[in-house]
PDB file of N, CA and C in Angstrom:
ATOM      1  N   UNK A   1      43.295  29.376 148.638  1.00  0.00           N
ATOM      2  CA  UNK A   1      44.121  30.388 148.036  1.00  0.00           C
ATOM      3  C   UNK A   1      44.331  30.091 146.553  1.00  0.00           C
ATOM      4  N   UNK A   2      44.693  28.341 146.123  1.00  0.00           N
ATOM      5  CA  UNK A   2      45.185  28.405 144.906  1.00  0.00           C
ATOM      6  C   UNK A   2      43.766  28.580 144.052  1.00  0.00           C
ATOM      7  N   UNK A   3      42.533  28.533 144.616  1.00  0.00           N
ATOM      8  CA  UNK A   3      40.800  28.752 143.914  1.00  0.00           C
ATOM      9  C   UNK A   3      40.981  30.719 143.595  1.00  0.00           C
ATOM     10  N   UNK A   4      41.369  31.367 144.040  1.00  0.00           N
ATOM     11  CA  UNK A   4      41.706  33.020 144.109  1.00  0.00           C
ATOM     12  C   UNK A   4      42.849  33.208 143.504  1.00  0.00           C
ATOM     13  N   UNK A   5      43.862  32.723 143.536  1.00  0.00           N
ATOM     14  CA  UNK A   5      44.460  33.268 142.473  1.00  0.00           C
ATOM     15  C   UNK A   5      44.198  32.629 141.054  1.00  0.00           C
ATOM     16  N   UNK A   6      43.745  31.334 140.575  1.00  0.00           N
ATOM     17  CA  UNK A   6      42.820  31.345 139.676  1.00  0.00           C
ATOM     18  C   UNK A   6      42.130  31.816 138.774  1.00  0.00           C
ATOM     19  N   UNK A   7      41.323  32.331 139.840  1.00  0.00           N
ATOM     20  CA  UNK A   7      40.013  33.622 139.819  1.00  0.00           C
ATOM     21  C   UNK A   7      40.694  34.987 138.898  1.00  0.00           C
ATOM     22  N   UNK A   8      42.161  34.876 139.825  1.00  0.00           N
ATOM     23  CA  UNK A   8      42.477  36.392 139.523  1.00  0.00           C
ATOM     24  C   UNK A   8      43.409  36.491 138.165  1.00  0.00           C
ATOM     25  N   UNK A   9      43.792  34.585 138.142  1.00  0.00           N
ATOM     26  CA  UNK A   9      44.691  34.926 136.677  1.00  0.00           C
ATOM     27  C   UNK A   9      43.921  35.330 135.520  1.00  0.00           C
ATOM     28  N   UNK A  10      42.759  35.513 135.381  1.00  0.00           N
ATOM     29  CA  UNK A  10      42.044  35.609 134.609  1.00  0.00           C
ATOM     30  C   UNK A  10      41.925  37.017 133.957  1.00  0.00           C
ATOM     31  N   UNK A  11      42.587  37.925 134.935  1.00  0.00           N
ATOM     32  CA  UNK A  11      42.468  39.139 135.077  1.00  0.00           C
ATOM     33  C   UNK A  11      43.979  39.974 133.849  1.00  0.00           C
ATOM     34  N   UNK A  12      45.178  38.719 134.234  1.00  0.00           N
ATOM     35  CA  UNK A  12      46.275  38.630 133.284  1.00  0.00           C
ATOM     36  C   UNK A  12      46.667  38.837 132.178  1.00  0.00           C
ATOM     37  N   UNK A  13      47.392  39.424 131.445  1.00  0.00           N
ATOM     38  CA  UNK A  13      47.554  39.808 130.428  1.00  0.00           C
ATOM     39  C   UNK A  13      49.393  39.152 129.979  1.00  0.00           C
ATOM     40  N   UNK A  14      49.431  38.118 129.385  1.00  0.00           N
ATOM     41  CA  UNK A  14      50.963  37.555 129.012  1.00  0.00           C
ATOM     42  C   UNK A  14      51.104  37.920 127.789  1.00  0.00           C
ATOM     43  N   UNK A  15      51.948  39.469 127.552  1.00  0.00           N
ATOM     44  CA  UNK A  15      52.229  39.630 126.525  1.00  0.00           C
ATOM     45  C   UNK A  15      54.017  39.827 125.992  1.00  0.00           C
ATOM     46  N   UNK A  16      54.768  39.239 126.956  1.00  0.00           N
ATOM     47  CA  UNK A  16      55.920  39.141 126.572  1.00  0.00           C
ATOM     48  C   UNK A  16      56.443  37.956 126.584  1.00  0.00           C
ATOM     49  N   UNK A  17      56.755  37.506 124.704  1.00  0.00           N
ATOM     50  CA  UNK A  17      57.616  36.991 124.770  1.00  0.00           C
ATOM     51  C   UNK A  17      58.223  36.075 124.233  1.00  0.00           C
ATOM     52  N   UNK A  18      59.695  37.197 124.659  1.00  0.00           N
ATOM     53  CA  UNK A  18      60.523  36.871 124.863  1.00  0.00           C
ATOM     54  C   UNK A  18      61.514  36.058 126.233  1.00  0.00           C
ATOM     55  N   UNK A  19      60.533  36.820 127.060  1.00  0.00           N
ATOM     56  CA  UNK A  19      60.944  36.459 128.590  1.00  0.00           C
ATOM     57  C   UNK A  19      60.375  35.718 128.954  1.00  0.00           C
ATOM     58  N   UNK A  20      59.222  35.664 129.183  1.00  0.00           N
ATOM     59  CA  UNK A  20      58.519  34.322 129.524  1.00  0.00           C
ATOM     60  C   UNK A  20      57.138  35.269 129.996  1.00  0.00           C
ATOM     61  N   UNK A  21      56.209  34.973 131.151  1.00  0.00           N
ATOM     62  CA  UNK A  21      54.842  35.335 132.110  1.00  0.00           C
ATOM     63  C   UNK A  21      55.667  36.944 132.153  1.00  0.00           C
ATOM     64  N   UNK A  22      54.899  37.541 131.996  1.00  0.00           N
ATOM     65  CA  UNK A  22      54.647  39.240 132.885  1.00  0.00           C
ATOM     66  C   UNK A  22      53.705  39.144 133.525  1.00  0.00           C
ATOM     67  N   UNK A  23      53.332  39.273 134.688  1.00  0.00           N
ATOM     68  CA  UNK A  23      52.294  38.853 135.653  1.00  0.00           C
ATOM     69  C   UNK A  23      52.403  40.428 136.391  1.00  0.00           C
ATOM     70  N   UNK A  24      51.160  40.844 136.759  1.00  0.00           N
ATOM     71  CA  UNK A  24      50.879  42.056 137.680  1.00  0.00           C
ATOM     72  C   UNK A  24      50.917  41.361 139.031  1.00  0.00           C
ATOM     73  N   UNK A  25      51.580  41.714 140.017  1.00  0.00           N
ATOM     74  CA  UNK A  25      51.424  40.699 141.058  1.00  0.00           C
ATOM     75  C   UNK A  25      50.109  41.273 142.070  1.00  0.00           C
ATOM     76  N   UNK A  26      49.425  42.297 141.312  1.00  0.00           N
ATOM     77  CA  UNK A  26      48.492  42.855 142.245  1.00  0.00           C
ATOM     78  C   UNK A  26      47.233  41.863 141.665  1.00  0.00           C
ATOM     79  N   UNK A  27      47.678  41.678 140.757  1.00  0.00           N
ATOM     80  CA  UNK A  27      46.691  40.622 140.117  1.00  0.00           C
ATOM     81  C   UNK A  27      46.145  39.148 140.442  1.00  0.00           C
ATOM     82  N   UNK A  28      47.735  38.725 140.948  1.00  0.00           N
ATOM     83  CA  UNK A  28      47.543  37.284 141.459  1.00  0.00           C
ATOM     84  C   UNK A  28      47.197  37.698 143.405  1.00  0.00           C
ATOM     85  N   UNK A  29      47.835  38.595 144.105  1.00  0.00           N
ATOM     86  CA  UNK A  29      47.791  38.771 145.207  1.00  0.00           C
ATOM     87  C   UNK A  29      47.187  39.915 145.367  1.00  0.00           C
ATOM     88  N   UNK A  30      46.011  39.453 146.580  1.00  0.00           N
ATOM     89  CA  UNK A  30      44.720  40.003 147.059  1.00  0.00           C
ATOM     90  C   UNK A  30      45.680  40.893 148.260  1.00  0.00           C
ATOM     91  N   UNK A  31      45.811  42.014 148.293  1.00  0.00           N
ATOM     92  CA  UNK A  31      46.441  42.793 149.370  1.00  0.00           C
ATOM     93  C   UNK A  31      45.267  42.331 151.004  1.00  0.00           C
ATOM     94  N   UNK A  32      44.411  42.081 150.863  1.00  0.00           N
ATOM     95  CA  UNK A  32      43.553  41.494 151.659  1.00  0.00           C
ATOM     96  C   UNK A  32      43.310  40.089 152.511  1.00  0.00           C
ATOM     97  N   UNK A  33      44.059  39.480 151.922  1.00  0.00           N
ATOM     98  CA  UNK A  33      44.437  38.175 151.896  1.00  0.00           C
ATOM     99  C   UNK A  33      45.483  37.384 152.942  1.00  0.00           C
ATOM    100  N   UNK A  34      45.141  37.888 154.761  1.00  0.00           N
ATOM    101  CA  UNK A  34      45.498  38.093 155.707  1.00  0.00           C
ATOM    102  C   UNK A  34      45.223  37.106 156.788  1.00  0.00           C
ATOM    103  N   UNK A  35      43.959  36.209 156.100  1.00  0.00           N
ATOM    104  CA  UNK A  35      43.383  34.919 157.046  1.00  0.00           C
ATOM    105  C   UNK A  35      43.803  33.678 156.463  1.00  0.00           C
ATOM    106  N   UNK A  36      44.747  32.532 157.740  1.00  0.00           N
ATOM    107  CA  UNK A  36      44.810  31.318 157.189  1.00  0.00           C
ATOM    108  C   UNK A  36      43.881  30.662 157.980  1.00  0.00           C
ATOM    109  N   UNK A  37      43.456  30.042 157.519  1.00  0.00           N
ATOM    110  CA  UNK A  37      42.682  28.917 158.238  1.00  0.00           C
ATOM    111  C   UNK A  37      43.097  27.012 158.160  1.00  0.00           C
ATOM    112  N   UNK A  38      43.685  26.452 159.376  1.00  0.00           N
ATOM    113  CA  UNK A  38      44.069  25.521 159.445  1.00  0.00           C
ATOM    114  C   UNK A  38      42.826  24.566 160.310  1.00  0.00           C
ATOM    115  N   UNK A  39      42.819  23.067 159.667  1.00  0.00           N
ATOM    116  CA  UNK A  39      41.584  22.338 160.714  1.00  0.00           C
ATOM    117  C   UNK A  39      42.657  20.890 160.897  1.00  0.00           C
ATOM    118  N   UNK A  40      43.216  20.819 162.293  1.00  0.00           N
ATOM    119  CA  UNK A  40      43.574  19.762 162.501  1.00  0.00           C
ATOM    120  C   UNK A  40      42.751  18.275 163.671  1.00  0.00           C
ATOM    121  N   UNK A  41      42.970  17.107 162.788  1.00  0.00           N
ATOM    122  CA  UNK A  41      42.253  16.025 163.034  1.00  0.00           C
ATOM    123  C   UNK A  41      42.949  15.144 164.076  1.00  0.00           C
ATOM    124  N   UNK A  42      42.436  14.562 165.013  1.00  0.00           N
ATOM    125  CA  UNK A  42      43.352  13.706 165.401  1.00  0.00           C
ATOM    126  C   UNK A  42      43.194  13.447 166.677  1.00  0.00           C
ATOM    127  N   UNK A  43      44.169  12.486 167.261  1.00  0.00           N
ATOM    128  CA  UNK A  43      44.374  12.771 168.955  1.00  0.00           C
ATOM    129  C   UNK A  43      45.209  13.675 169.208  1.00  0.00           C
ATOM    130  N   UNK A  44      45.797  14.050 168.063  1.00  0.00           N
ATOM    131  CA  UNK A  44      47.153  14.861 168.456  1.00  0.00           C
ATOM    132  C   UNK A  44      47.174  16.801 168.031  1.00  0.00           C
ATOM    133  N   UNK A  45      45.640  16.704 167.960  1.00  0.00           N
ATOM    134  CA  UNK A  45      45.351  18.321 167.230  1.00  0.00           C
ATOM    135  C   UNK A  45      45.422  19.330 168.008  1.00  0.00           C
ATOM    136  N   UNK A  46      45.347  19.274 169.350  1.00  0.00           N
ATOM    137  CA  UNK A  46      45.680  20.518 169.904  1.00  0.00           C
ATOM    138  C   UNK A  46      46.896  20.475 169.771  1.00  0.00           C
ATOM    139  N   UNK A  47      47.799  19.682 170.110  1.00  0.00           N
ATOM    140  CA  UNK A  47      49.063  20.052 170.097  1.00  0.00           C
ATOM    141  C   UNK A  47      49.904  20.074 168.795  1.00  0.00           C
ATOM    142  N   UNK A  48      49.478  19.631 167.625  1.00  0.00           N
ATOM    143  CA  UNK A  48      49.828  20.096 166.296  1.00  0.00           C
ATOM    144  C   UNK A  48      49.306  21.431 166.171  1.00  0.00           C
ATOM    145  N   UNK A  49      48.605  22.127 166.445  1.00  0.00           N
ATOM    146  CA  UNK A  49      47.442  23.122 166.277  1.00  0.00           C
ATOM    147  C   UNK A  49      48.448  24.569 167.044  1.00  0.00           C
ATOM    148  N   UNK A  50      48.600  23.996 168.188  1.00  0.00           N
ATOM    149  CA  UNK A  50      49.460  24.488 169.277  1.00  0.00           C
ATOM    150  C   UNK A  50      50.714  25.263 168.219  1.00  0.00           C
ATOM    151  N   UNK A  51      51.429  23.976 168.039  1.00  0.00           N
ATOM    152  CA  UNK A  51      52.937  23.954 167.437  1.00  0.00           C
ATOM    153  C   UNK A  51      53.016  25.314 166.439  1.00  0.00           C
ATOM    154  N   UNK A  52      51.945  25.342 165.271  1.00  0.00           N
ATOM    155  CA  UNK A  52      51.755  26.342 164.386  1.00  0.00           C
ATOM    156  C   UNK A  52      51.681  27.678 165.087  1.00  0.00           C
ATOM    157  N   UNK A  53      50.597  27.502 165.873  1.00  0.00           N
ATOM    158  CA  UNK A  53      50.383  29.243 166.649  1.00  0.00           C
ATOM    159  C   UNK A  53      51.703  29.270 167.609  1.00  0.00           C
ATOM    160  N   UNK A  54      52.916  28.269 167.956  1.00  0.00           N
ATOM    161  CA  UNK A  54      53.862  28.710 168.420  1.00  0.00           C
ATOM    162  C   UNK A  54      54.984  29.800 167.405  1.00  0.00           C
ATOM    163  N   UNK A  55      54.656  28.832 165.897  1.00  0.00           N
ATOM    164  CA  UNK A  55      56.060  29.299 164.854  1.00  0.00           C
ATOM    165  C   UNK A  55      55.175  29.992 164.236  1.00  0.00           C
ATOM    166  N   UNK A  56      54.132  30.856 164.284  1.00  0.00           N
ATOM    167  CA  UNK A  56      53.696  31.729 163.840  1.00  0.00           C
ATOM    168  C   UNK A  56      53.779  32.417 164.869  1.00  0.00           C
ATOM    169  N   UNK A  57      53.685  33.197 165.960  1.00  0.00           N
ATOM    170  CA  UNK A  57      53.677  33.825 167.057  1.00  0.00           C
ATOM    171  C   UNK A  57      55.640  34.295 167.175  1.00  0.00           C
ATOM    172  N   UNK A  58      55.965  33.157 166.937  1.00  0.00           N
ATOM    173  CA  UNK A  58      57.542  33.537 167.304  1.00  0.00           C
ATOM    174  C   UNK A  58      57.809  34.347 165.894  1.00  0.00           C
ATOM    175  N   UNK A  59      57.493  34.068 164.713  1.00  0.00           N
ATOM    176  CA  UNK A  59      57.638  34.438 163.218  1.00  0.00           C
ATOM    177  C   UNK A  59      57.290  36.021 163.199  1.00  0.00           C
ATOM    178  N   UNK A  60      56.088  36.285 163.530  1.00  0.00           N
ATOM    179  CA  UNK A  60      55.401  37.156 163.462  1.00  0.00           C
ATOM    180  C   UNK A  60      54.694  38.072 164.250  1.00  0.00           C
ATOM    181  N   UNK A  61      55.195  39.475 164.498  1.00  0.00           N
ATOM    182  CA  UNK A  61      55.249  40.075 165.900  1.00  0.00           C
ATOM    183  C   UNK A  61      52.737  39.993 166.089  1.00  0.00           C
ATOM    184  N   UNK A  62      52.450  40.457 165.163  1.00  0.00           N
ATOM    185  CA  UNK A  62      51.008  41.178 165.553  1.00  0.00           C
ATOM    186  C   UNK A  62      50.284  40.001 164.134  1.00  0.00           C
ATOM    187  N   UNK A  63      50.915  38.590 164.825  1.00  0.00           N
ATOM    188  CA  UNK A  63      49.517  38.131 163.935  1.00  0.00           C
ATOM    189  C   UNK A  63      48.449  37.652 165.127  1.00  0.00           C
ATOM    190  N   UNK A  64      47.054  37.632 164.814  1.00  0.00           N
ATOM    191  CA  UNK A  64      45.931  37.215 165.814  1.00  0.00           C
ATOM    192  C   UNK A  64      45.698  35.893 165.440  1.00  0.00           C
ATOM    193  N   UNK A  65      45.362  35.213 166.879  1.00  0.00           N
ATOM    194  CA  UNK A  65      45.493  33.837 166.675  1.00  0.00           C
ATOM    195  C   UNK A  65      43.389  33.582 167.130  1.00  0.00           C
ATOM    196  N   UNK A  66      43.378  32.724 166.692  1.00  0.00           N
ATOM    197  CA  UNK A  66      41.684  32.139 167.314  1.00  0.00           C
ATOM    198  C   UNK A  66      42.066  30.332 167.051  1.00  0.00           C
ATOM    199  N   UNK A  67      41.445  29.960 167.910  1.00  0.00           N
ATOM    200  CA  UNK A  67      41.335  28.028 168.295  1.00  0.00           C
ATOM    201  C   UNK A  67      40.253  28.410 168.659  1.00  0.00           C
ATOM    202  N   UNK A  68      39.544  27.171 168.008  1.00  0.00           N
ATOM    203  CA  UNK A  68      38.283  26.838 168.447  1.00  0.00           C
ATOM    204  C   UNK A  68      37.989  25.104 167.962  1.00  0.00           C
ATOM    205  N   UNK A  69      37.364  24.832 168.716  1.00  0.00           N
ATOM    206  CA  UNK A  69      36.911  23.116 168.525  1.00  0.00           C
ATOM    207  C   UNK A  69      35.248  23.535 167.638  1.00  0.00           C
ATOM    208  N   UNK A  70      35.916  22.626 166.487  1.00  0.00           N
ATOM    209  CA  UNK A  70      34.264  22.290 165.558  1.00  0.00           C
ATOM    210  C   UNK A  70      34.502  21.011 165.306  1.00  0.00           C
ATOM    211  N   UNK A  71      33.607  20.265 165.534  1.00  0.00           N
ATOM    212  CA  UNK A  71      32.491  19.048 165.024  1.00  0.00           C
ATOM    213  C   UNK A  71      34.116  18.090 165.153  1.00  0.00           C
ATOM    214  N   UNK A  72      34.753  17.878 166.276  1.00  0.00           N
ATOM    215  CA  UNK A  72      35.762  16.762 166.825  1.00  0.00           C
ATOM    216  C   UNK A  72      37.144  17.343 165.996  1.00  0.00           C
ATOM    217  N   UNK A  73      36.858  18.263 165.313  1.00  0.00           N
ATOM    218  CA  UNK A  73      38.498  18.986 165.075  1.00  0.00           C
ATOM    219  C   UNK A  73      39.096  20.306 165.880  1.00  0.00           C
ATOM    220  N   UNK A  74      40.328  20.708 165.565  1.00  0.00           N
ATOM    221  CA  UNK A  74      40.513  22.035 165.573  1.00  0.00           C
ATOM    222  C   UNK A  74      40.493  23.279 165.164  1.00  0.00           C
ATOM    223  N   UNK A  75      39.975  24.283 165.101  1.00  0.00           N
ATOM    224  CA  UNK A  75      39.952  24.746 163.814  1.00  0.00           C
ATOM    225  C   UNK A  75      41.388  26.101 163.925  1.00  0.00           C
ATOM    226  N   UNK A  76      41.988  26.717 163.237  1.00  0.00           N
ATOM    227  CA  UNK A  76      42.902  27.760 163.830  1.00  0.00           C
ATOM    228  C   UNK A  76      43.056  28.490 162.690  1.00  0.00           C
ATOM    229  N   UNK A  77      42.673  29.667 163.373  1.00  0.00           N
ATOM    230  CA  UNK A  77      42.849  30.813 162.217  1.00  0.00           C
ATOM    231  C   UNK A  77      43.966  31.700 162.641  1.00  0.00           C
ATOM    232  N   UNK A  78      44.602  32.201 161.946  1.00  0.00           N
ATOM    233  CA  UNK A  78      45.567  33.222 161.859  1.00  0.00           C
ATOM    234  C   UNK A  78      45.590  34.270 161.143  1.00  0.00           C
ATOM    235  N   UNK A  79      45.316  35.399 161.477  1.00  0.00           N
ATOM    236  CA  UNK A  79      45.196  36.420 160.955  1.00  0.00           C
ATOM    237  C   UNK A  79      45.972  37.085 161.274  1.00  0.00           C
ATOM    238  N   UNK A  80      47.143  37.290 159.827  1.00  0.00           N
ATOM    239  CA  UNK A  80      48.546  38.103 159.544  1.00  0.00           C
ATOM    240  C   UNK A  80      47.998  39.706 159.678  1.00  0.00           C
ATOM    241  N   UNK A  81      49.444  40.768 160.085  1.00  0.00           N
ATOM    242  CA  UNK A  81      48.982  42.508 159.546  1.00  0.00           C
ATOM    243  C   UNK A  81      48.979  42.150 158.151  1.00  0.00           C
ATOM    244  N   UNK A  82      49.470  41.764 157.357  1.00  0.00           N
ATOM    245  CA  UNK A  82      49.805  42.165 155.779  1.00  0.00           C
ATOM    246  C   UNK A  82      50.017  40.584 155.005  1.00  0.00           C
ATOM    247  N   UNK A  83      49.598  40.593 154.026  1.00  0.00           N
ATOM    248  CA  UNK A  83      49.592  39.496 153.103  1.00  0.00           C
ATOM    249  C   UNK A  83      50.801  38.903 152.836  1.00  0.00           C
ATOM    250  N   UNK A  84      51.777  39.755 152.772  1.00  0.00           N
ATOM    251  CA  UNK A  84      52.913  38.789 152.680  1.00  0.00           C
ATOM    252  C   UNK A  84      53.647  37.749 153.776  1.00  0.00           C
ATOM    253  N   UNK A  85      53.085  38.492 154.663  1.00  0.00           N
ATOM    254  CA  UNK A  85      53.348  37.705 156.172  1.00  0.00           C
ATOM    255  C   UNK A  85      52.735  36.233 156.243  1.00  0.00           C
ATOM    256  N   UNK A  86      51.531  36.322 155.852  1.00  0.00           N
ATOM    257  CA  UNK A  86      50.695  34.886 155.479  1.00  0.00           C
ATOM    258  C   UNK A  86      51.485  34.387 154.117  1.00  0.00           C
ATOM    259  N   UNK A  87      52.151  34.702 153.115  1.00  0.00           N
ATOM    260  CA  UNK A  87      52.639  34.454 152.258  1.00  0.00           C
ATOM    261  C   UNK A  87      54.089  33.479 152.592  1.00  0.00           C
ATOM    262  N   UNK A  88      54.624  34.398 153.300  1.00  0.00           N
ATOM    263  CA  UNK A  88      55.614  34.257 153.825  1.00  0.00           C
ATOM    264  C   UNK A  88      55.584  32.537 155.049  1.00  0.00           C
ATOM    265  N   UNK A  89      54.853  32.401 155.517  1.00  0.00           N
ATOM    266  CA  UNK A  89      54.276  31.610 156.615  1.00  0.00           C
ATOM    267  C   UNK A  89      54.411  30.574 155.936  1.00  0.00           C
ATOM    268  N   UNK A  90      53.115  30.698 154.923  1.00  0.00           N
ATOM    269  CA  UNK A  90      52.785  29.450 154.055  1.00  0.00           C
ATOM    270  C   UNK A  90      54.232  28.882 153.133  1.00  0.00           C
ATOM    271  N   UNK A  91      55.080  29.669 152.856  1.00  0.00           N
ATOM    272  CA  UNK A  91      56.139  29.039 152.229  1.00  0.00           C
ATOM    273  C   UNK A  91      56.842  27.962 153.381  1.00  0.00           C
ATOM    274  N   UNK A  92      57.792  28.679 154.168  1.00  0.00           N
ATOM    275  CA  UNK A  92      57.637  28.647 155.174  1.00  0.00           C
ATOM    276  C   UNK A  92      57.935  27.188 156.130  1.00  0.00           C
ATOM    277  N   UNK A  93      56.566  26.690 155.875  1.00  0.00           N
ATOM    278  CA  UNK A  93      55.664  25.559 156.983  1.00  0.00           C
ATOM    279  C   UNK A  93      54.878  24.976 155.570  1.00  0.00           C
ATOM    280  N   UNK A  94      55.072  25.486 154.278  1.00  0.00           N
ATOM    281  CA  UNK A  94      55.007  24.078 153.287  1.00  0.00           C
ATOM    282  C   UNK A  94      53.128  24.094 152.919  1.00  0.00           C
ATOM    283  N   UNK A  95      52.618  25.128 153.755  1.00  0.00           N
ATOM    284  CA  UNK A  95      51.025  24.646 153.471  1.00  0.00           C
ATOM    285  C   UNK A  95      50.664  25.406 152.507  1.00  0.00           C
TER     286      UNK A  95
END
């Protein structure tokens, strides 16, 4: 995420100031921007893995969950309705 908004500050225009950043927030945030992807390691990854798709599931009425095992990890995607929901998440739970 922080490689995309990056990408997108580029797009920015800071011309005030007095105040400080004027930022378009359509600029930094991809309205599209609806998939997290988490890969946990360990003996303890399903059930760390678990824990997330619990406080995302309880958080969030219609996000889609996928687990899948790659190459001795977990992998877990979450796919929010709307970007702020993943926004929201990630504050949140700190990731």
């Amino acid at each position: 995420m922080v490689k995309k908004i990056r990408e997108q500050q580029q797009n920015v225009n800071d011309t005030c100031t007095d105040c400080g950043s004027f930022v378009d927030i359509g600029a930094v945030i991809d309205e599209h921007d609806t998939e997290l992807t988490l890969i946990f390691n360990g003996e303890n990854a399903k059930f760390d893995a678990q824990e997330i798709v619990n406080k995302a599931t309880q958080r969030f009425e219609h996000v889609v969950v996928d687990l899948s095992d790659v190459d001795n990890s977990i992998k877990l995607t979450l796919t929010f309705a709307v970007t702020v929901e993943k926004m929201l998440f990630q504050l949140e739970n700190r990731f």
